[in-house]
N, C-alpha and C. Protein backbone atom coordinates (compact mmCIF):
# COMPACT_ATOMS: atom_id res chain seq x y z
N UNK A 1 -28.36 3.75 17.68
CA UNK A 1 -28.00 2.79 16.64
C UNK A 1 -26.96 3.44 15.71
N UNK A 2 -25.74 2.85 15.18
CA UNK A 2 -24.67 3.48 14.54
C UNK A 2 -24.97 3.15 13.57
N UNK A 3 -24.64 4.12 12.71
CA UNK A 3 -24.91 4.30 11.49
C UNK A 3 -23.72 4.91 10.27
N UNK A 4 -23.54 4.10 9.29
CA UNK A 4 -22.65 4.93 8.39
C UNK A 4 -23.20 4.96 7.14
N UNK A 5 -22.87 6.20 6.66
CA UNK A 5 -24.27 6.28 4.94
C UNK A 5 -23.10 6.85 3.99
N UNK A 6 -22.98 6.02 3.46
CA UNK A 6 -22.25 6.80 1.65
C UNK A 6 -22.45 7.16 1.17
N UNK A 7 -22.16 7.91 0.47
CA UNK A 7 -22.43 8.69 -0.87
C UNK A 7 -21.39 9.16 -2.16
N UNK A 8 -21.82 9.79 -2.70
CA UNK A 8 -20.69 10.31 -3.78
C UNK A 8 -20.22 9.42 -5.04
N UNK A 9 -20.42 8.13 -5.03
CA UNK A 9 -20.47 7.74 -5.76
C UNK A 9 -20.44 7.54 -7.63
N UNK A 10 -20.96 7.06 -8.64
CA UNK A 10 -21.29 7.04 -9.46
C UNK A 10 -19.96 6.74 -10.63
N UNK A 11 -20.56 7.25 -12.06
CA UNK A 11 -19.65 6.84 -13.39
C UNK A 11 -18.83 7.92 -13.69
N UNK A 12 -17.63 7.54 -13.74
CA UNK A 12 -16.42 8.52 -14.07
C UNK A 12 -15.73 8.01 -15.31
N UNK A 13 -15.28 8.88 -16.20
CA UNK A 13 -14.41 7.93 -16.84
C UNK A 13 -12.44 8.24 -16.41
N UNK A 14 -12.12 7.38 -16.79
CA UNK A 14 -10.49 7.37 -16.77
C UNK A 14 -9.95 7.78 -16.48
N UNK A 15 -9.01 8.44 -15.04
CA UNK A 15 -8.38 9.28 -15.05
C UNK A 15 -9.19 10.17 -14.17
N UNK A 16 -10.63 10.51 -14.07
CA UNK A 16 -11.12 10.98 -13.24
C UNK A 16 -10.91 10.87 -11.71
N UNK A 17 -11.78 11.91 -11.32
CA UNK A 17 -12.22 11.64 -9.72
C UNK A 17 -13.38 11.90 -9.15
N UNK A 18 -13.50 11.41 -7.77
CA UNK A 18 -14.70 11.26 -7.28
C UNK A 18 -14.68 11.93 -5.74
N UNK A 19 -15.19 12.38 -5.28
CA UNK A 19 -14.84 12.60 -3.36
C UNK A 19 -16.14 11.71 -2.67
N UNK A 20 -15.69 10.76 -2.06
CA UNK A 20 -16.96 9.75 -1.66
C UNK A 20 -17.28 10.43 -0.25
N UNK A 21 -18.20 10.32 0.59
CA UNK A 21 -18.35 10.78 1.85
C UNK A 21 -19.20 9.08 2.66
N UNK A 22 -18.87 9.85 4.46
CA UNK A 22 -19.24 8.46 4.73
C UNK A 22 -20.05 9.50 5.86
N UNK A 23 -21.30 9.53 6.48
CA UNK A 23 -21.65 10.28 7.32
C UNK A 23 -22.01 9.23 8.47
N UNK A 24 -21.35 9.82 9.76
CA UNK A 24 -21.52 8.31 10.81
C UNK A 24 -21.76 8.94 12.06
N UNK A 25 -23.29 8.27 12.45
CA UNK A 25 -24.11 8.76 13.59
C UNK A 25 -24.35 7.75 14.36
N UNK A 26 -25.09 7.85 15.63
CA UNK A 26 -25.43 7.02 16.75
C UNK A 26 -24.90 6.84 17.84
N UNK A 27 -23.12 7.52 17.61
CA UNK A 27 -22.35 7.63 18.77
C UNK A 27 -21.83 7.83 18.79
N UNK A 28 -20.83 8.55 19.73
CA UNK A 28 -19.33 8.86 19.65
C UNK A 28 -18.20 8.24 19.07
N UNK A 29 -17.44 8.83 17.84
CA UNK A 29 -16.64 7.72 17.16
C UNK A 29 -14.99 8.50 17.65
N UNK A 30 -15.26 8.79 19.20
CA UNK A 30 -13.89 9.22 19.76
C UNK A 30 -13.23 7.92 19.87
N UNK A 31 -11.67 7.93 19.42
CA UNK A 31 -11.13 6.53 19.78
C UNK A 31 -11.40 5.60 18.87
N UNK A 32 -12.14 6.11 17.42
CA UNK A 32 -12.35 4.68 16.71
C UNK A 32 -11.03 5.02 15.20
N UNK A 33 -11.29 4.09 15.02
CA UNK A 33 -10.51 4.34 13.55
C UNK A 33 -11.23 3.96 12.43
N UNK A 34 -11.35 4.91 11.53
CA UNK A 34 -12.42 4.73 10.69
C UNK A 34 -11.58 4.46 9.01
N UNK A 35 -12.78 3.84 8.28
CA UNK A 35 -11.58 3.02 7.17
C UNK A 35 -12.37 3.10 5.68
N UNK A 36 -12.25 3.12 4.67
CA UNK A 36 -12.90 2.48 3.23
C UNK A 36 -12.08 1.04 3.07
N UNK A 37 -12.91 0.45 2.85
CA UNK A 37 -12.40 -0.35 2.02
C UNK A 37 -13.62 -0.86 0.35
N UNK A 38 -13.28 -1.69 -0.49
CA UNK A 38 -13.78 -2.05 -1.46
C UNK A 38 -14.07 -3.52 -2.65
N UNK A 39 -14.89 -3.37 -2.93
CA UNK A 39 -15.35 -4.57 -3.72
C UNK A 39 -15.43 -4.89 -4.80
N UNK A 40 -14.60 -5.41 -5.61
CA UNK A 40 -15.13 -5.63 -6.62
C UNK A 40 -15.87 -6.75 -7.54
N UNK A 41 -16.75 -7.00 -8.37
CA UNK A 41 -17.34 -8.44 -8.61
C UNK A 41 -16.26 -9.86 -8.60
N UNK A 42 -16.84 -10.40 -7.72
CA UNK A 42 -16.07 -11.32 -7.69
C UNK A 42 -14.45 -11.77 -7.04
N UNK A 43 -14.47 -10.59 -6.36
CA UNK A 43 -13.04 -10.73 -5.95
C UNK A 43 -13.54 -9.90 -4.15
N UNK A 44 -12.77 -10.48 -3.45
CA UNK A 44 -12.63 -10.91 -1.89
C UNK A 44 -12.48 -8.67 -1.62
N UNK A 45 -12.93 -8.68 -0.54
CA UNK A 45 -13.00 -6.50 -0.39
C UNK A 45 -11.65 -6.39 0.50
N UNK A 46 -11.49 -5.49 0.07
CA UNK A 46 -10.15 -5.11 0.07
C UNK A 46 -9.78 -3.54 1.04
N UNK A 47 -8.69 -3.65 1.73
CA UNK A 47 -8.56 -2.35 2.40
C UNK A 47 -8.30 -1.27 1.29
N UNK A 48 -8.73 0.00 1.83
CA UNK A 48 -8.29 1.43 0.76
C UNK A 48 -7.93 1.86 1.70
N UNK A 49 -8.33 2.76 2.76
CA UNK A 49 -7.50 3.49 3.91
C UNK A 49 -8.30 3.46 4.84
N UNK A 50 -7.40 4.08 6.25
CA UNK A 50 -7.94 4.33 6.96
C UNK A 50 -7.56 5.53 7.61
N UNK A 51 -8.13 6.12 8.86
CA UNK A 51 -7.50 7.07 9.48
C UNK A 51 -8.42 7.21 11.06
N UNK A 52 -7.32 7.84 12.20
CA UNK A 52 -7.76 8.18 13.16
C UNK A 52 -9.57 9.19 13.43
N UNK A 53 -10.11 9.08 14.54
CA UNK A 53 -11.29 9.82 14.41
C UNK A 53 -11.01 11.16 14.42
N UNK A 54 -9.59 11.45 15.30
CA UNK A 54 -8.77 12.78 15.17
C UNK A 54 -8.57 13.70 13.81
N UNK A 55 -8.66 12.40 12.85
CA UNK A 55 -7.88 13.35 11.81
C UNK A 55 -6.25 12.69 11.15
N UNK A 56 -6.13 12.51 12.74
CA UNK A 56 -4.22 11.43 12.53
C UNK A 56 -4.58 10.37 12.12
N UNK A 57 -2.54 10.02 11.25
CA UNK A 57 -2.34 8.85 11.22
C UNK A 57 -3.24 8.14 9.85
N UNK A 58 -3.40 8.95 7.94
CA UNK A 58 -3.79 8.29 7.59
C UNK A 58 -3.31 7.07 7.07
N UNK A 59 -3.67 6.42 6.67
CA UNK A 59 -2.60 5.04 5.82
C UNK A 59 -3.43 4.39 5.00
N UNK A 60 -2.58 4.25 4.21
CA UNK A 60 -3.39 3.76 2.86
C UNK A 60 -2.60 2.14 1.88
N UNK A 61 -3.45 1.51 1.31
CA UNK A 61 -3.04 0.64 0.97
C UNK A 61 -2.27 0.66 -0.77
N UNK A 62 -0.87 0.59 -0.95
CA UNK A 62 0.06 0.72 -1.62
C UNK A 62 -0.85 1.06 -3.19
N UNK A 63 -1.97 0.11 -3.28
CA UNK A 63 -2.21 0.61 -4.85
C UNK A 63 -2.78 1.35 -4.99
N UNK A 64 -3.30 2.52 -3.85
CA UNK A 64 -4.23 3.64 -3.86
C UNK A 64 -2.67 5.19 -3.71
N UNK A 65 -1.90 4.36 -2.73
CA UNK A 65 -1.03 5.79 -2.09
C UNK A 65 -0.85 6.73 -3.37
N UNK A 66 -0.86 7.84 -3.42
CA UNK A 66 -0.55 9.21 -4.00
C UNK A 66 -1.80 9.27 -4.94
N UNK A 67 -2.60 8.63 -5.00
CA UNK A 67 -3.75 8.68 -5.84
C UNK A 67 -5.40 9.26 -4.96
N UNK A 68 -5.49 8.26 -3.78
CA UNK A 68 -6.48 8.71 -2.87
C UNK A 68 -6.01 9.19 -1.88
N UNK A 69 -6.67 9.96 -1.32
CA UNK A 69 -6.76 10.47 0.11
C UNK A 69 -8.00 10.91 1.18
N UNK A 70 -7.92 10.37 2.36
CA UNK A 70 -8.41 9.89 3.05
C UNK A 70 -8.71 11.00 4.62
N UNK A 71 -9.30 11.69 4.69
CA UNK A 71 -9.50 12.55 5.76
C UNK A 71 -11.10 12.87 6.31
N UNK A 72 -10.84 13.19 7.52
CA UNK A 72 -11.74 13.78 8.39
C UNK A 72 -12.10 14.73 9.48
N UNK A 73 -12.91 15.54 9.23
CA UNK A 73 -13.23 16.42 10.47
C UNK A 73 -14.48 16.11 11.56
N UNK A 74 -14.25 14.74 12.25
CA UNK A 74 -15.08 14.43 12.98
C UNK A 74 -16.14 13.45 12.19
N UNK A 75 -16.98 14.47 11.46
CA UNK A 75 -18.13 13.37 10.27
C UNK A 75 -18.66 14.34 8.94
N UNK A 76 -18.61 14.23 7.69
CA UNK A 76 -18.31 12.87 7.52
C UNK A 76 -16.81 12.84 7.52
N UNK A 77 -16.51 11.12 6.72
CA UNK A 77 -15.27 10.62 6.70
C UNK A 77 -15.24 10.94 4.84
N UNK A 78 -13.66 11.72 4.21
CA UNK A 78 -14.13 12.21 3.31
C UNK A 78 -12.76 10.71 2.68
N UNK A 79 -13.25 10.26 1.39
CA UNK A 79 -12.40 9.41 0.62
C UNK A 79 -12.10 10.40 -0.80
N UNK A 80 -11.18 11.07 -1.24
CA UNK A 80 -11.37 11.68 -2.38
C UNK A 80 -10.15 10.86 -3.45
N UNK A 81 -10.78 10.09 -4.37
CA UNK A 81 -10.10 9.26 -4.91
C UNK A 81 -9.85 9.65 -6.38
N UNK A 82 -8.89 10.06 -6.56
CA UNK A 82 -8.23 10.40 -8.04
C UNK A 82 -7.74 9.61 -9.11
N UNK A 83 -7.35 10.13 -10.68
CA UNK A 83 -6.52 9.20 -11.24
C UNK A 83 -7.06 7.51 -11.40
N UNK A 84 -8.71 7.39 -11.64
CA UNK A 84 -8.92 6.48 -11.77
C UNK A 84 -8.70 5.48 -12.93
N UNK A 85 -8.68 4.27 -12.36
CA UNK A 85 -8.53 3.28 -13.54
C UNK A 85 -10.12 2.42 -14.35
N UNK A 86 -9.86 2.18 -14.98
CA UNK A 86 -10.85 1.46 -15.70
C UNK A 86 -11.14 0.18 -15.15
N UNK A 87 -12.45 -0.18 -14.14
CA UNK A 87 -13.05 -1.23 -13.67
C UNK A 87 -14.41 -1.22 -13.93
N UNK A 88 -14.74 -2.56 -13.65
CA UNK A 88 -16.22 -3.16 -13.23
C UNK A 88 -16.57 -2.27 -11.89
N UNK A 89 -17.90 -2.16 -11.91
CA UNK A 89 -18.43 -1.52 -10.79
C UNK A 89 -17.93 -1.54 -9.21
N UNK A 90 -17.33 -1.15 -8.55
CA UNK A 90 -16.92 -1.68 -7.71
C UNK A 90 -16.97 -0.96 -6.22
N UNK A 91 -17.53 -1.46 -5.39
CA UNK A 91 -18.74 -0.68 -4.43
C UNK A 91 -17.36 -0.69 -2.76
N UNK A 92 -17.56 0.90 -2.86
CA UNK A 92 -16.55 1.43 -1.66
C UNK A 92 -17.85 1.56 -0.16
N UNK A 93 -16.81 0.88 1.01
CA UNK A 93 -17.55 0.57 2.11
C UNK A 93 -16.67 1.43 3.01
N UNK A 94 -17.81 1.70 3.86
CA UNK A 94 -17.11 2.81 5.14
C UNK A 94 -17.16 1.94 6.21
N UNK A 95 -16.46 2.47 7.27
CA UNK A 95 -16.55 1.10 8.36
C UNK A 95 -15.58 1.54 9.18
N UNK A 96 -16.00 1.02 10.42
CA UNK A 96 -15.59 1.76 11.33
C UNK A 96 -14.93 0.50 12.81
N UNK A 97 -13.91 0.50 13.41
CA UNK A 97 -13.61 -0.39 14.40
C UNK A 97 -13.19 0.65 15.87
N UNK A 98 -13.22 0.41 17.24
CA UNK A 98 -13.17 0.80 17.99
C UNK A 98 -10.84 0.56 18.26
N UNK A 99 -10.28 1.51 18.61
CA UNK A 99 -8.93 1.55 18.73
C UNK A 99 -7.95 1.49 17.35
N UNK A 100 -6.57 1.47 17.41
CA UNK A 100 -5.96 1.32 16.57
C UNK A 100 -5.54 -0.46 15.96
N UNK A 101 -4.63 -0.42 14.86
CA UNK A 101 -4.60 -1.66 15.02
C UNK A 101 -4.36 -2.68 13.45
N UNK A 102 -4.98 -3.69 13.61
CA UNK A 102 -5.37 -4.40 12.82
C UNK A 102 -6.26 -3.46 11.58
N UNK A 103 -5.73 -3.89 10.07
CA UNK A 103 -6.63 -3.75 9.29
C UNK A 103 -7.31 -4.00 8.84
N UNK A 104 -8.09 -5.62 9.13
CA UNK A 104 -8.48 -7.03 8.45
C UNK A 104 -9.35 -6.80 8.79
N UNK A 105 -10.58 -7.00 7.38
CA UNK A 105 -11.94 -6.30 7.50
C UNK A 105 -12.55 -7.08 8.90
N UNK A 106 -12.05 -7.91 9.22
CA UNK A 106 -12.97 -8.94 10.39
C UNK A 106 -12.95 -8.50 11.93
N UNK A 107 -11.61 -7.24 11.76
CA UNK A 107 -11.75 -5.83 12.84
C UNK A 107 -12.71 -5.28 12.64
N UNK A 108 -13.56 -5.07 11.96
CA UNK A 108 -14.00 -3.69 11.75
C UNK A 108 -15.31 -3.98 12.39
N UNK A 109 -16.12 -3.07 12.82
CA UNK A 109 -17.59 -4.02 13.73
C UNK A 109 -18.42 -3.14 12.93
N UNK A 110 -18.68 -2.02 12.64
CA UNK A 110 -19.78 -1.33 11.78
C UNK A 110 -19.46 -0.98 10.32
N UNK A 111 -20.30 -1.21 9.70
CA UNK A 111 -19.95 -0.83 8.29
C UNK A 111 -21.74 -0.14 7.83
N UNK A 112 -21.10 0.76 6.55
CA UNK A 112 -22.26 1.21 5.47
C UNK A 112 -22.65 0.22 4.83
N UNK A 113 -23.75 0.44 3.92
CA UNK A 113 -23.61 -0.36 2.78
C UNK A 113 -23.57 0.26 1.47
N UNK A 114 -22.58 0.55 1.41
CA UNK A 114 -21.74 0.78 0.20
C UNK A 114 -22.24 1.95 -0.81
N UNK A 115 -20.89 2.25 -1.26
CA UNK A 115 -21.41 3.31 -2.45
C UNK A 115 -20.63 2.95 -4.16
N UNK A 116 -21.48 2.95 -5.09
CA UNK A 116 -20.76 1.90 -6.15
C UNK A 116 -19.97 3.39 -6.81
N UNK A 117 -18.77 2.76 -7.40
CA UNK A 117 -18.18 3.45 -8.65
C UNK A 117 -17.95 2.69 -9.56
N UNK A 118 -18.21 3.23 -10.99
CA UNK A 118 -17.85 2.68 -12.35
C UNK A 118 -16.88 3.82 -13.00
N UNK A 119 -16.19 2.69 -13.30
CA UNK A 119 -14.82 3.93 -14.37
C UNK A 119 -15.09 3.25 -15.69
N UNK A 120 -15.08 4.30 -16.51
CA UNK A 120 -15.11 3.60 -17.89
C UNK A 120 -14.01 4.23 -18.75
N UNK A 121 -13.76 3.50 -19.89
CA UNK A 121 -12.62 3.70 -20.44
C UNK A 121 -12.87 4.58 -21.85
């Protein structure tokens, strides 16, 4: 059974950072591409990055680039997100799809359930 578990989480204020982890078991994630994306109340979840199971090829979505970064050595999957801004709680998901590709969460076939961050001001 595949499994992805978050962590790292929690309250930062402003400007801070966080290194989230995603630990993902049950099977070989050779060939997958593994991703964060995020939620915030009330508003539709959103890509943050992704990257190869290799290691290659991260990419990130324009309002994160030079702020987060996104790597891995096999497991976990590390999100280390800097330079935060001031939001509502807003809960980062690990998730995982088989090949390259598409980024649209409706690729993705396994997911965590989530790890929240609060930034305060």
């Amino acid at each position: 059974q595949v499994q992805l578990v978050e962590s790292g989480g929690g309250l930062v204020q402003t400007g801070g950072s966080l290194r989230l982890s995603c630990a993902a078991s049950g099977q070989t994630f050779y060939g997958y591409t593994m991703a964060w994306f995020r939620q915030a109340p009330g508003k539709d979840r959103e890509f943050v990055a992704s990257i190869l199971w290799s290691g290659d090829n991260a990419y990130y979505a324009d309002s994160v680039k030079g702020r987060f970064t996104i790597s891995t050595t096999v497991s976990p999957v590390y999100l280390q997100v800097n330079s935060l801004i001031p939001k509502k709680t807003t809960i980062y998901y690990c998730t995982a799809k088989w090949g390259i590709g598409s980024i649209n969460y409706n690729n993705f076939n396994y997911w965590g359930q989530g790890t929240h961050v609060t930034v305060y001001s």
